[in-house]
C-alpha atoms as a PDB file:
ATOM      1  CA  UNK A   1       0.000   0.000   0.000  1.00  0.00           C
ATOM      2  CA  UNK A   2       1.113   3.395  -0.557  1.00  0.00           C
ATOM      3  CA  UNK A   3       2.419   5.514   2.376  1.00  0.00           C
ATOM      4  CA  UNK A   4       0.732   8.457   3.088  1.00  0.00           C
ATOM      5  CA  UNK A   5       3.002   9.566   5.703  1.00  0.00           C
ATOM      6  CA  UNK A   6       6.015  12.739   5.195  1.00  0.00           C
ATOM      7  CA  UNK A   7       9.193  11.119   5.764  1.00  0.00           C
ATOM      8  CA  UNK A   8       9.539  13.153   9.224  1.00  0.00           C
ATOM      9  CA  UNK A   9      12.304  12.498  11.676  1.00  0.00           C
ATOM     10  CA  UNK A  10      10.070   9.974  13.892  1.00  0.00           C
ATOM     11  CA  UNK A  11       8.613   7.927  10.387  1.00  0.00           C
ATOM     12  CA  UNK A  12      12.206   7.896   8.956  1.00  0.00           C
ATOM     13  CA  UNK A  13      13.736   6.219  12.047  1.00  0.00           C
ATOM     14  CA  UNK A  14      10.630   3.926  12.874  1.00  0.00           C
ATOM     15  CA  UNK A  15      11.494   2.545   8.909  1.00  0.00           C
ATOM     16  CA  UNK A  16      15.445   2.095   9.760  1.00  0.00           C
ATOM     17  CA  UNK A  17      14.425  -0.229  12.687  1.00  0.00           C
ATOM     18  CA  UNK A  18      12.032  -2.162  10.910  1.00  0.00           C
ATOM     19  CA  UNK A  19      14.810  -2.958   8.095  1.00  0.00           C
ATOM     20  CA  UNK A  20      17.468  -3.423  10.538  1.00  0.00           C
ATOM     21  CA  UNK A  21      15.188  -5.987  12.296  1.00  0.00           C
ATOM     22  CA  UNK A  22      14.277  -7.604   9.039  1.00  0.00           C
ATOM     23  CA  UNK A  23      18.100  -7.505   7.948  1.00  0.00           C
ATOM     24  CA  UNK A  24      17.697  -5.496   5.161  1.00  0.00           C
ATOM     25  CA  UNK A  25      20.131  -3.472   2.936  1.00  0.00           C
ATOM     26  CA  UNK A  26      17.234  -0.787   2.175  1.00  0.00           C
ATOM     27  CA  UNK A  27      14.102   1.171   3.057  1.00  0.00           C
ATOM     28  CA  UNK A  28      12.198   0.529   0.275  1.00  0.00           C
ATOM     29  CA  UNK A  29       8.118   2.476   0.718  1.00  0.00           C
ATOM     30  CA  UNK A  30       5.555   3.118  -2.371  1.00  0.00           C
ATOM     31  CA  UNK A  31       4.442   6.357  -1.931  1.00  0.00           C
ATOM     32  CA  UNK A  32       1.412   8.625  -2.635  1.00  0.00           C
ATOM     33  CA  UNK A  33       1.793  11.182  -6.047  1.00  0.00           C
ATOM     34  CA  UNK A  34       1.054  13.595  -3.066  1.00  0.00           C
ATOM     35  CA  UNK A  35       4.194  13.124  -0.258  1.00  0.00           C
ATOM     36  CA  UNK A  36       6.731  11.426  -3.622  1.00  0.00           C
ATOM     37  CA  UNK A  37       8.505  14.846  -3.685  1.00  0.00           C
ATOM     38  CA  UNK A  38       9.324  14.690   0.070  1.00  0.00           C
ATOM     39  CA  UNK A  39      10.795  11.230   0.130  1.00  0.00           C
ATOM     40  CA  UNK A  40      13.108  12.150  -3.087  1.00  0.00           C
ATOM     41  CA  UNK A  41      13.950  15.306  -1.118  1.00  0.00           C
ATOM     42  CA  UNK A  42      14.852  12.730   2.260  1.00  0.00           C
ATOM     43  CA  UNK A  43      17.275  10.738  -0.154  1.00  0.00           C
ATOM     44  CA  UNK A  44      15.173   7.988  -1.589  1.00  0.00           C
ATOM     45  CA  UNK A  45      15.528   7.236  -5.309  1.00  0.00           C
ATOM     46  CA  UNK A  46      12.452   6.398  -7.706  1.00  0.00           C
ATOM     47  CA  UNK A  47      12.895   2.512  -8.729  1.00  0.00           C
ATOM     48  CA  UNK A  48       8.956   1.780 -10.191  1.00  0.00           C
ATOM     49  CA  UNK A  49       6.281   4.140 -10.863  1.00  0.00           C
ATOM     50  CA  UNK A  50       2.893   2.569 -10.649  1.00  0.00           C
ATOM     51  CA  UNK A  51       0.399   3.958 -13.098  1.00  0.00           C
ATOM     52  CA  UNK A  52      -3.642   3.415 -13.134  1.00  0.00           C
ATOM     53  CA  UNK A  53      -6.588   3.646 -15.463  1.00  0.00           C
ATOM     54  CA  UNK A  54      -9.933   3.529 -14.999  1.00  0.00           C
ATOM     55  CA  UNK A  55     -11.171   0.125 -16.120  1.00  0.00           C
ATOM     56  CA  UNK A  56     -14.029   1.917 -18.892  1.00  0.00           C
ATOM     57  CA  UNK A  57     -11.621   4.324 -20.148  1.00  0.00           C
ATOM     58  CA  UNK A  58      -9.444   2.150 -21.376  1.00  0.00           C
ATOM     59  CA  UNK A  59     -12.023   0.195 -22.910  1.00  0.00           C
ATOM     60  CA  UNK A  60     -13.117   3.017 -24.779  1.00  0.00           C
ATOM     61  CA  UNK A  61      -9.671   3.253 -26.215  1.00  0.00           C
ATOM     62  CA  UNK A  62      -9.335   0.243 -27.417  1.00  0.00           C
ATOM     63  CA  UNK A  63     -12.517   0.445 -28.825  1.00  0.00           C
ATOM     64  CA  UNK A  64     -11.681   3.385 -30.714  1.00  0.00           C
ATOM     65  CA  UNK A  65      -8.415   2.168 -32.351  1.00  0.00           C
ATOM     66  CA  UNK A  66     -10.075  -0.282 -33.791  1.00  0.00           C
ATOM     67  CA  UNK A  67     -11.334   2.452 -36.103  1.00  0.00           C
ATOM     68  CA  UNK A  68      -9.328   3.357 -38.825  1.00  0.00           C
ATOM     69  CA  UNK A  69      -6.930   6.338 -39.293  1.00  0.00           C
ATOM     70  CA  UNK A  70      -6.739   8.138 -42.285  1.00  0.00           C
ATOM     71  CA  UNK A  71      -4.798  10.927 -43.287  1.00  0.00           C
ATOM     72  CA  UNK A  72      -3.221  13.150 -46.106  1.00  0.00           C
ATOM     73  CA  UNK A  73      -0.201  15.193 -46.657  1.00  0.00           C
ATOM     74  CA  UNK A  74      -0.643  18.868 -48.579  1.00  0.00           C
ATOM     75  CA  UNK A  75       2.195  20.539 -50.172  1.00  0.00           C
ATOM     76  CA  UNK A  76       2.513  24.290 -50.871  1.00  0.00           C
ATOM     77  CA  UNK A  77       3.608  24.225 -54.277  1.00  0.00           C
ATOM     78  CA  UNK A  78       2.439  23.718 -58.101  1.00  0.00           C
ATOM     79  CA  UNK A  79       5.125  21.302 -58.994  1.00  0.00           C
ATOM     80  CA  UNK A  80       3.301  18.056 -59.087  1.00  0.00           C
ATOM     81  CA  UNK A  81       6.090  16.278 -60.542  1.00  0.00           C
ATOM     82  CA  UNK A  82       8.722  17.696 -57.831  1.00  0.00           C
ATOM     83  CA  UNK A  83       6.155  15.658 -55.112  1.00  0.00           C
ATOM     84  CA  UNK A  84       6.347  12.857 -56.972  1.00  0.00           C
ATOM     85  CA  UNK A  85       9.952  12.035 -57.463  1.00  0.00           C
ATOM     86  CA  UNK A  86       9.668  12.741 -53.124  1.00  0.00           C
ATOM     87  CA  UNK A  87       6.926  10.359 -52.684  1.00  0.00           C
ATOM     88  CA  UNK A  88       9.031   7.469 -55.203  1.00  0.00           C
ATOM     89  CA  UNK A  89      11.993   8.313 -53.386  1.00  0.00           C
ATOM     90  CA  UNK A  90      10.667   7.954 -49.873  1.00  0.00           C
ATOM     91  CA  UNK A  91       7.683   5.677 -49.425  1.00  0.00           C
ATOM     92  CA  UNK A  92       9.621   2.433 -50.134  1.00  0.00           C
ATOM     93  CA  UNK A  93      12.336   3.864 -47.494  1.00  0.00           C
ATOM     94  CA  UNK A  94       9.625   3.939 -44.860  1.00  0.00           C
ATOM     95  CA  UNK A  95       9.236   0.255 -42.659  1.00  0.00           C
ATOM     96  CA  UNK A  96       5.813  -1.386 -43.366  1.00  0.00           C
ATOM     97  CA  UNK A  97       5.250  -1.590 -47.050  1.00  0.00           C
ATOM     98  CA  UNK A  98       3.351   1.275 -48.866  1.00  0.00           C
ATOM     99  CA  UNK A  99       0.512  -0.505 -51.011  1.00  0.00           C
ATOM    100  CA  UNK A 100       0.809   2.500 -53.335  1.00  0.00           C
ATOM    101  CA  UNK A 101       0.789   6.064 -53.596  1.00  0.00           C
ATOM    102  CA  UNK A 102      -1.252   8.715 -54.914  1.00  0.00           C
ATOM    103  CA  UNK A 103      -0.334  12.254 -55.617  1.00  0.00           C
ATOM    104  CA  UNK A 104      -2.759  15.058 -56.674  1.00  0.00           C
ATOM    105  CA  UNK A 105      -2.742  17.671 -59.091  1.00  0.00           C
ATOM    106  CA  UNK A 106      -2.728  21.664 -57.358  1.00  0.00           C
ATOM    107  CA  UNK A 107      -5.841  22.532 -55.982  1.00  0.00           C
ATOM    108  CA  UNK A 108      -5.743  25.801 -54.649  1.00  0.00           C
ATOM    109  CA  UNK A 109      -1.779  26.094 -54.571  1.00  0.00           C
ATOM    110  CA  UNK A 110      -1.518  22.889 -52.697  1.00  0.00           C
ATOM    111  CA  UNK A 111      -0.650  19.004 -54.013  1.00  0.00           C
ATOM    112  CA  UNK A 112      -1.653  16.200 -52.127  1.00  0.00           C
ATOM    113  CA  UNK A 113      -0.536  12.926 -51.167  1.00  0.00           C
ATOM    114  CA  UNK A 114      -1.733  10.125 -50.321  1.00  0.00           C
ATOM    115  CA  UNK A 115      -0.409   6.762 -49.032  1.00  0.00           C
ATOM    116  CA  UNK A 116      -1.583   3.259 -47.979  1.00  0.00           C
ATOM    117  CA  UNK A 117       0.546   2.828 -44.934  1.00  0.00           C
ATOM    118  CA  UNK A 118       0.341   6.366 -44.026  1.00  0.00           C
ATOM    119  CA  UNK A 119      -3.323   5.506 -42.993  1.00  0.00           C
ATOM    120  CA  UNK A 120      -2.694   2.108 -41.165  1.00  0.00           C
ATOM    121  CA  UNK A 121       0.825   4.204 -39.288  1.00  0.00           C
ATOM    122  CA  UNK A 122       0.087   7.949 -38.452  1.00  0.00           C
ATOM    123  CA  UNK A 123       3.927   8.307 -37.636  1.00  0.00           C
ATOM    124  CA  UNK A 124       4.538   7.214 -41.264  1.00  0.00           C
ATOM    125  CA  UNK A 125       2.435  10.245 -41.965  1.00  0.00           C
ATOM    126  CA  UNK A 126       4.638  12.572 -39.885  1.00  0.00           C
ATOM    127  CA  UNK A 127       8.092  11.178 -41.261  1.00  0.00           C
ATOM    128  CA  UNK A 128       6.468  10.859 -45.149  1.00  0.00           C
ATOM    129  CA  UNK A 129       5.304  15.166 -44.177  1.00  0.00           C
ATOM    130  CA  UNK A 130       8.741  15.742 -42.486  1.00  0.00           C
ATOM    131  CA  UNK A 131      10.643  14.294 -45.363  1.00  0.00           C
ATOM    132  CA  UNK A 132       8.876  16.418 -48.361  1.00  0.00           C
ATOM    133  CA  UNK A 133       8.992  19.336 -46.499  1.00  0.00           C
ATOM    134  CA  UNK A 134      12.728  19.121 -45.644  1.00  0.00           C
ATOM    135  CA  UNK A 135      13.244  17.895 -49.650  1.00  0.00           C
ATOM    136  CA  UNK A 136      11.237  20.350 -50.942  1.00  0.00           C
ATOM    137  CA  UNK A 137      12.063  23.304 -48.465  1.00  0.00           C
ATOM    138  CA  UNK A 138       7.952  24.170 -48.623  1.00  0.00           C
ATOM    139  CA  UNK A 139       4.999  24.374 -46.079  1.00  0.00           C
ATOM    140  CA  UNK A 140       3.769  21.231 -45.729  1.00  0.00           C
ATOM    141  CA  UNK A 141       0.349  19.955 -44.007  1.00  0.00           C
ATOM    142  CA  UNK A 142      -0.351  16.758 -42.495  1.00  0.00           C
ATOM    143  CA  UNK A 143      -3.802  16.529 -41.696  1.00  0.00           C
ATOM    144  CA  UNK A 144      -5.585  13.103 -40.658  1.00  0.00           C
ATOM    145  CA  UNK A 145      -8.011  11.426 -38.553  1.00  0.00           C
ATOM    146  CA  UNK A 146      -6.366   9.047 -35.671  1.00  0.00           C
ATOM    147  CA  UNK A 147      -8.552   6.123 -34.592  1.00  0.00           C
ATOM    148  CA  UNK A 148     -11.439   7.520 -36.015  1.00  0.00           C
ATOM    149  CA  UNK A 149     -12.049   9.927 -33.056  1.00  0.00           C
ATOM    150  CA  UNK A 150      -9.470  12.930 -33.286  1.00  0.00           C
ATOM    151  CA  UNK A 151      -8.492  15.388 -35.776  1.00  0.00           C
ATOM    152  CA  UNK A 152      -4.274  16.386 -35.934  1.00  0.00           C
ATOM    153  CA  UNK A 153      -2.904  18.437 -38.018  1.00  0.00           C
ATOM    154  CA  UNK A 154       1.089  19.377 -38.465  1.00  0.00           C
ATOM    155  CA  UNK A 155       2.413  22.343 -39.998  1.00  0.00           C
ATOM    156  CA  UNK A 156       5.710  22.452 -41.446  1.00  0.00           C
ATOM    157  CA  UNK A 157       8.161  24.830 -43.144  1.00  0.00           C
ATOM    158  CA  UNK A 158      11.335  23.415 -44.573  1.00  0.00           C
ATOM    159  CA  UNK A 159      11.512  20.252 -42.310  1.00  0.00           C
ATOM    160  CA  UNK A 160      10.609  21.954 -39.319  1.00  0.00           C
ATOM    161  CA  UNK A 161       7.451  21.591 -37.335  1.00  0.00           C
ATOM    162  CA  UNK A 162       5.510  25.127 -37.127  1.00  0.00           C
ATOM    163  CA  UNK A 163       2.234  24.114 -35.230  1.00  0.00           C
ATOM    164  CA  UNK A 164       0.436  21.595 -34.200  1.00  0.00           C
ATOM    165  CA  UNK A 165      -2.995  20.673 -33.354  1.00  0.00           C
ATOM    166  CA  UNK A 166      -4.601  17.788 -31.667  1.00  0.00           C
ATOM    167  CA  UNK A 167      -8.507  18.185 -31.187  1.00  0.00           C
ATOM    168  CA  UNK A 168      -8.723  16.020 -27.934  1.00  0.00           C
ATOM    169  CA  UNK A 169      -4.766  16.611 -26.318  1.00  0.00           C
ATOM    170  CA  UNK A 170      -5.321  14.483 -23.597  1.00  0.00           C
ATOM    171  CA  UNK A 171      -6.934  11.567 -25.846  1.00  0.00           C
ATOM    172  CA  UNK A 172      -3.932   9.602 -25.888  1.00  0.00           C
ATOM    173  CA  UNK A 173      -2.611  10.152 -22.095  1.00  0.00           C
ATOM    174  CA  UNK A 174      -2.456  12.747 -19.795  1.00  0.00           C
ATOM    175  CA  UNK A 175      -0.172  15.541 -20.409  1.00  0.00           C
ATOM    176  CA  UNK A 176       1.607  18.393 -18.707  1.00  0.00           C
ATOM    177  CA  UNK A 177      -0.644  21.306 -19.129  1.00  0.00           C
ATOM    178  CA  UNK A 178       2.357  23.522 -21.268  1.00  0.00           C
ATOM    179  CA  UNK A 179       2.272  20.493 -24.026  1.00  0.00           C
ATOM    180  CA  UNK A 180      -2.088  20.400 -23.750  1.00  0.00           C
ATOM    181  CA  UNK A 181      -1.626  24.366 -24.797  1.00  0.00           C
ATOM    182  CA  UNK A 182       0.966  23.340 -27.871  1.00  0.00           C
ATOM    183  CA  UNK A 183      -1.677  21.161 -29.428  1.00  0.00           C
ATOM    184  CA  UNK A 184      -3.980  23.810 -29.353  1.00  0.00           C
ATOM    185  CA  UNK A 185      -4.023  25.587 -33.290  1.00  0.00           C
ATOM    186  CA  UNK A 186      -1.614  29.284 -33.253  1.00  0.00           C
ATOM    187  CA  UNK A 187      -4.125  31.318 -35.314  1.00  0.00           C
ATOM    188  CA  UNK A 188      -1.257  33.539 -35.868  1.00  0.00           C
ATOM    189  CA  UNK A 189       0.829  30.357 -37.009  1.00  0.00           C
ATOM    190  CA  UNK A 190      -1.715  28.978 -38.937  1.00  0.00           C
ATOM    191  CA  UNK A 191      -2.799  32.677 -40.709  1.00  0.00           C
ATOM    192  CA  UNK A 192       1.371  32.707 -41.731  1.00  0.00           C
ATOM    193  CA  UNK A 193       1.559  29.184 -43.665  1.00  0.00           C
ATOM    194  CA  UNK A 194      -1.795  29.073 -45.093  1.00  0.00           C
ATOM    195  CA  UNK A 195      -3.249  32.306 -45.759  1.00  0.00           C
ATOM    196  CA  UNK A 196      -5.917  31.020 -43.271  1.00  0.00           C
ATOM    197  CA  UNK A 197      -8.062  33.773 -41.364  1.00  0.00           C
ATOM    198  CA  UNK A 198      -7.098  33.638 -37.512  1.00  0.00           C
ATOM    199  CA  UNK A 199     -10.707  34.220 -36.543  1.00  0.00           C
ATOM    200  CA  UNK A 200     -12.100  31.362 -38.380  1.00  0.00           C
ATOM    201  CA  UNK A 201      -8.643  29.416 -37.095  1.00  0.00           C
ATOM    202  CA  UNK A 202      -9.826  30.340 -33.462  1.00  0.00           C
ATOM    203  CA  UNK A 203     -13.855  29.736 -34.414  1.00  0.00           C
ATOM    204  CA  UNK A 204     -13.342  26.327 -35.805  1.00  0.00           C
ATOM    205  CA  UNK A 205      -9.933  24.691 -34.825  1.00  0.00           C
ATOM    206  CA  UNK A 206     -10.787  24.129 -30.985  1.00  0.00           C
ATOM    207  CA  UNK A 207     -10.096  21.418 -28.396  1.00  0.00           C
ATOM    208  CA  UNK A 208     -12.124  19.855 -26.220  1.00  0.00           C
ATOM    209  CA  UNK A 209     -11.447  17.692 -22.970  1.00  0.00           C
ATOM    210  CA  UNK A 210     -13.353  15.084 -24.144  1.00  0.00           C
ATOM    211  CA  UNK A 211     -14.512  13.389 -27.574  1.00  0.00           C
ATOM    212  CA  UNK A 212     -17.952  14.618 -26.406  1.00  0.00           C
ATOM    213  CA  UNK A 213     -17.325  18.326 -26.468  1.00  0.00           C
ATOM    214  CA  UNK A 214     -16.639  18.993 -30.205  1.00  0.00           C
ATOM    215  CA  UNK A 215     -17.690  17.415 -33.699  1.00  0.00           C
ATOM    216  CA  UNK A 216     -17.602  14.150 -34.760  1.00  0.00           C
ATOM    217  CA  UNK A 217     -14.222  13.623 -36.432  1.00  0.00           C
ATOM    218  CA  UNK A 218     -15.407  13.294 -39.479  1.00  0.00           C
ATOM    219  CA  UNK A 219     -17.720  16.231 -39.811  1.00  0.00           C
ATOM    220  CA  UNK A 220     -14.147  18.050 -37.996  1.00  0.00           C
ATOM    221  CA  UNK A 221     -12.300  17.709 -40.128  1.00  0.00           C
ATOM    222  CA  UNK A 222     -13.575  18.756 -43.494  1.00  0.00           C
ATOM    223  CA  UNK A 223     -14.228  22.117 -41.429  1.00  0.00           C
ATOM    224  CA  UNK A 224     -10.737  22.348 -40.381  1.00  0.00           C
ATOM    225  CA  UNK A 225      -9.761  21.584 -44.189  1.00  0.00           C
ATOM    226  CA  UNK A 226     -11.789  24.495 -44.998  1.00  0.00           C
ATOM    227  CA  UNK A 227     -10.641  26.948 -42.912  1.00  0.00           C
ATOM    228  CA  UNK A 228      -6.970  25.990 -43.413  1.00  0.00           C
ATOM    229  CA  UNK A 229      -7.680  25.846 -47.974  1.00  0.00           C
ATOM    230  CA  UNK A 230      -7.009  22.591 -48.754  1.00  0.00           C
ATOM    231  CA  UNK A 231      -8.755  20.278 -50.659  1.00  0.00           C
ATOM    232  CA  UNK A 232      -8.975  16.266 -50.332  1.00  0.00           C
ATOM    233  CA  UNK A 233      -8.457  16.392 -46.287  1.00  0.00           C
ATOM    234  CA  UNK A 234     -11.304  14.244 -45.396  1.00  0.00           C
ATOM    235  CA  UNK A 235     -10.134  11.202 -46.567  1.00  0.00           C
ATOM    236  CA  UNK A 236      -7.260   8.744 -47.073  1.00  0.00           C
ATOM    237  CA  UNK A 237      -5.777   6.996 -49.698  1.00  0.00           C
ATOM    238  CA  UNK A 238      -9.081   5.102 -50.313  1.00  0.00           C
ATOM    239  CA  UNK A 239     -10.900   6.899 -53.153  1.00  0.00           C
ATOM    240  CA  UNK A 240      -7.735   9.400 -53.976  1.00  0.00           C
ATOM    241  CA  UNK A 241      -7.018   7.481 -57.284  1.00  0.00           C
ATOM    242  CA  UNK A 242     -10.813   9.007 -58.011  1.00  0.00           C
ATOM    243  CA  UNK A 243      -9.642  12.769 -57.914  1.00  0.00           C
ATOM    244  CA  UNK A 244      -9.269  13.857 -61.608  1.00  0.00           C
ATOM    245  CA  UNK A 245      -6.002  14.120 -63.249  1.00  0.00           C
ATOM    246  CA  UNK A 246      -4.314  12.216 -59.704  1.00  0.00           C
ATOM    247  CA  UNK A 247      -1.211  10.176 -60.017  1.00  0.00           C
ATOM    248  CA  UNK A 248      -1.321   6.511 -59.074  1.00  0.00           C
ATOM    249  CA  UNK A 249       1.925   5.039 -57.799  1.00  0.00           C
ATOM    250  CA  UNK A 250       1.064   1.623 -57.091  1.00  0.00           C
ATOM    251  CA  UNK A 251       3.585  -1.012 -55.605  1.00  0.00           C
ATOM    252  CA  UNK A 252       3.806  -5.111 -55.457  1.00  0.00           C
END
């Protein structure tokens, strides 16, 4: 059981006596989030930390990534073909297989990818965004749906990451409250990269606590697309072969 105790003069001794009559090399005690400071500050090291979930939540989690991700990567540029010699280069680089590939033509200054395993792996979506960026030395957007539940987006100029928005910040794990405030959408940021306006930025891209306090994911993120002038960012690789004049880069 956890102590509860301070590790006062009196407790600190009382443990010394037990362990001497036990024969024991050290004081070893489990203590509450609430007195852990104190005992590091009386000279005890941190061996284990002992973590807990409630029991529903985490059912709800694994219900939810058993939804499918989906994303897509938009780059700020007209030079389709540029994206494409990235995406041939890169994709087959990247651990777990790409099915294929598909790149768009510009759609209001932007071309979009699209990749197989960039759905099933959002980090493959990051690195695949990362990499074009840095290659291409452009703004790049990642925007995608994780889990079917939340809504991220990355901004990047020349390799490096800008902004960054998660809809739900705490959906994943609890988090210090300076990183919940970095995955909330800069309008100022966003306004920069995109040419979006920062009231519609602070309007639509919000965050929520829980899943239950904004838009369905879905519905999300088209309206984030909107505001932020991209085309294609409510779906995945499924159906991009459909977009006229798209390039297919299928793989065995």
């Amino acid at each position: 059981m956890p102590i509860d105790e301070q590790p006062s003069e009196d407790v600190l001794r009382r443990l010394v006596e037990e362990a001497q009559e036990r024969g024991a090399d050290a004081v070893v005690v489990e203590a509450t989030p609430e007195t852990a400071d104190a005992w590091r500050r009386a000279g005890f090291a941190e061996r284990a930390r002992i973590l807990e979930a409630p029991v529903a939540a985490l059912e709800h989690r694994l219900g939810g990534e058993r939804e499918p991700s989906y994303g897509s990567i938009h780059v700020q540029t007209d030079d389709v073909d540029a994206v494409v010699r990235g995406v041939r280069q890169f994709v087959p680089r990247m651990p777990g297989n790409s099915q294929g590939s598909v790149v768009s033509p510009p759609r209001n200054g932007w071309v979009t990818v699209y990749d197989e395993l960039a759905d099933r792996e959002p980090e493959m979506l990051r690195r695949l965004a990362r990499e074009l960026s840095d290659r291409m030395g452009a703004v790049v957007l990642l925007l995608g749906v994780e889990g079917g539940q939340v809504v991220r987006f990355v901004l990047l100029e020349r390799g490096r990451v800008m902004d960054e928005y998660l809809s739900v910040p705490e959906h994943h794990g609890e988090l210090p409250p300076g990183d919940v405030i970095a995955l909330s959408a800069n309008p100022t940021v966003v306004a920069r990269l995109t040419g979006a306006d920062p009231a519609e930025v602070r309007r639509v891209i919000r965050t929520g606590k829980r899943l239950e306090d904004l838009a369905p994911a879905q519905e999300l993120v088209t309206d984030v697309a909107a505001v932020l002038g991209v085309e294609g960012g409510n779906h995945g690789y499924a159906g991009a072969g459909d977009v006229p004049g798209a390039v297919q880069l299928p793989r065995e």
